[in-house]
N, C-alpha and C. Protein backbone atom coordinates (compact mmCIF):
# COMPACT_ATOMS: atom_id res chain seq x y z
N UNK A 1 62.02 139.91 31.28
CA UNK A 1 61.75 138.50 31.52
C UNK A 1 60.36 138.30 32.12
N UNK A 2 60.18 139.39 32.93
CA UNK A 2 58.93 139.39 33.72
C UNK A 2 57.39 139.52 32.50
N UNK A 3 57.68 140.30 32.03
CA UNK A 3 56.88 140.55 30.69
C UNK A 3 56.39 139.00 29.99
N UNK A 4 57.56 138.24 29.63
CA UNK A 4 57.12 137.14 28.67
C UNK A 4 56.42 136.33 29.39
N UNK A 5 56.61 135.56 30.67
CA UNK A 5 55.92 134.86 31.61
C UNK A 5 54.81 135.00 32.03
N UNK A 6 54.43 136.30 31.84
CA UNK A 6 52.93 136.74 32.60
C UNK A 6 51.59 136.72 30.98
N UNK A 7 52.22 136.36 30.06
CA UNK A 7 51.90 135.89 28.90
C UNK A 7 51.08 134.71 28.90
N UNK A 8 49.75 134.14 28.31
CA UNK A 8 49.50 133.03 28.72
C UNK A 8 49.97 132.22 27.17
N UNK A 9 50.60 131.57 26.93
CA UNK A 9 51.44 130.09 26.07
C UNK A 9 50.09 129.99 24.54
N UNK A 10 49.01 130.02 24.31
CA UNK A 10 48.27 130.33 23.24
C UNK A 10 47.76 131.78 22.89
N UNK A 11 47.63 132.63 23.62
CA UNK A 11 46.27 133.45 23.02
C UNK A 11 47.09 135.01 23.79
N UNK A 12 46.89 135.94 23.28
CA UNK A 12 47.63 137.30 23.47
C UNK A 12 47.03 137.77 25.02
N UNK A 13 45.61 137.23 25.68
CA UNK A 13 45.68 137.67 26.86
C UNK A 13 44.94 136.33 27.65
N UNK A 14 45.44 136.47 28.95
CA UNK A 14 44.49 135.58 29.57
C UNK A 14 43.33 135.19 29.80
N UNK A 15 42.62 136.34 29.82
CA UNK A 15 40.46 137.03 29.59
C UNK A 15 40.95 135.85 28.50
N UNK A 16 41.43 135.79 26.87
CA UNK A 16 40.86 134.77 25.88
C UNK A 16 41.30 133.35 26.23
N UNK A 17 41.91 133.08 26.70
CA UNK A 17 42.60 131.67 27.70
C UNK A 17 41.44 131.47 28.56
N UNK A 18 40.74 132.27 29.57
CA UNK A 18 39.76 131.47 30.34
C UNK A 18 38.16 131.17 29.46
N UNK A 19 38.39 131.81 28.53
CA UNK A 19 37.04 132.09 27.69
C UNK A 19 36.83 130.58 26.60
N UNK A 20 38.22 130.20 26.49
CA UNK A 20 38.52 128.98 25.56
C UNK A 20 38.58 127.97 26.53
N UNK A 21 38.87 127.94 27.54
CA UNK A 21 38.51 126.77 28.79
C UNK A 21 37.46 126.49 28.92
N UNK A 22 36.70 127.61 29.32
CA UNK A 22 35.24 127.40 29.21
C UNK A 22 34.37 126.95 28.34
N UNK A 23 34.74 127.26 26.95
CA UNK A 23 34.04 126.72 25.77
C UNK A 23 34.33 125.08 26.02
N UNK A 24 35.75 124.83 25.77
CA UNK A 24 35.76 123.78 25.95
C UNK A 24 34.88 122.57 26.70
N UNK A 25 35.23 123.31 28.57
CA UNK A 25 34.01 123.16 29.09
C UNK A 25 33.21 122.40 28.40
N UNK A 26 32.21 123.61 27.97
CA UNK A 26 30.86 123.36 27.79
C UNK A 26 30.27 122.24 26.67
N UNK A 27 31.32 122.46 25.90
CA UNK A 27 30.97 121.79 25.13
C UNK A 27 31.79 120.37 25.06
N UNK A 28 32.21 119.61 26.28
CA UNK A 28 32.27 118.30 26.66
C UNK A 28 31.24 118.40 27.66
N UNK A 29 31.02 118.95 28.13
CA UNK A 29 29.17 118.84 29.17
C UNK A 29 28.05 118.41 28.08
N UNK A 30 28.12 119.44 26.97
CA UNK A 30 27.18 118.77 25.87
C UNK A 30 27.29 117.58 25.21
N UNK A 31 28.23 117.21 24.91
CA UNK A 31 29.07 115.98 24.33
C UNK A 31 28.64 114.93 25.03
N UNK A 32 28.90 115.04 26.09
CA UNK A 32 28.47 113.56 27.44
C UNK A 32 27.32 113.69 27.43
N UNK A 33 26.81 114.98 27.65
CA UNK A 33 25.04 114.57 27.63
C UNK A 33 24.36 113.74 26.74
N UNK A 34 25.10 114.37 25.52
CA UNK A 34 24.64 113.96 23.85
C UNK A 34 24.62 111.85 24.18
N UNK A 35 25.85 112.22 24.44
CA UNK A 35 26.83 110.29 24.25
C UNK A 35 25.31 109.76 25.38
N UNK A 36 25.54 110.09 26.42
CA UNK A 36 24.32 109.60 27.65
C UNK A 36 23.13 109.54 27.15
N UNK A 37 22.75 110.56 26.43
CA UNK A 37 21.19 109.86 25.91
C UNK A 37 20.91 109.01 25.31
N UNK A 38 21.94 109.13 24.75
CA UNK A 38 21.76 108.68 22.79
C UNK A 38 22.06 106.99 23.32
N UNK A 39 22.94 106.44 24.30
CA UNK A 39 23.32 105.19 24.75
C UNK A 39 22.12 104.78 26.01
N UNK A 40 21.48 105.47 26.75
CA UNK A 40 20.09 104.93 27.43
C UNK A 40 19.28 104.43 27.12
């Protein structure tokens, strides 16, 4: 039981779970920047 839980719910390890947060991240940081200029 302990096994399946320590599993993160998309991606076979957690290292690729924080790596896809981050992308994400970044690329709504770019996104808003983009939207913010482009509307100034």
């Amino acid at each position: 039981m302990s096994n399946n839980s320590d599993r993160p719910p998309f991606f076979k390890s957690w290292k690729s779970m924080y790596i896809a947060v981050m992308v994400v991240f970044i690329l709504l940081v770019l996104f808003f920047h983009l939207f913010t200029q482009y509307f100034s």
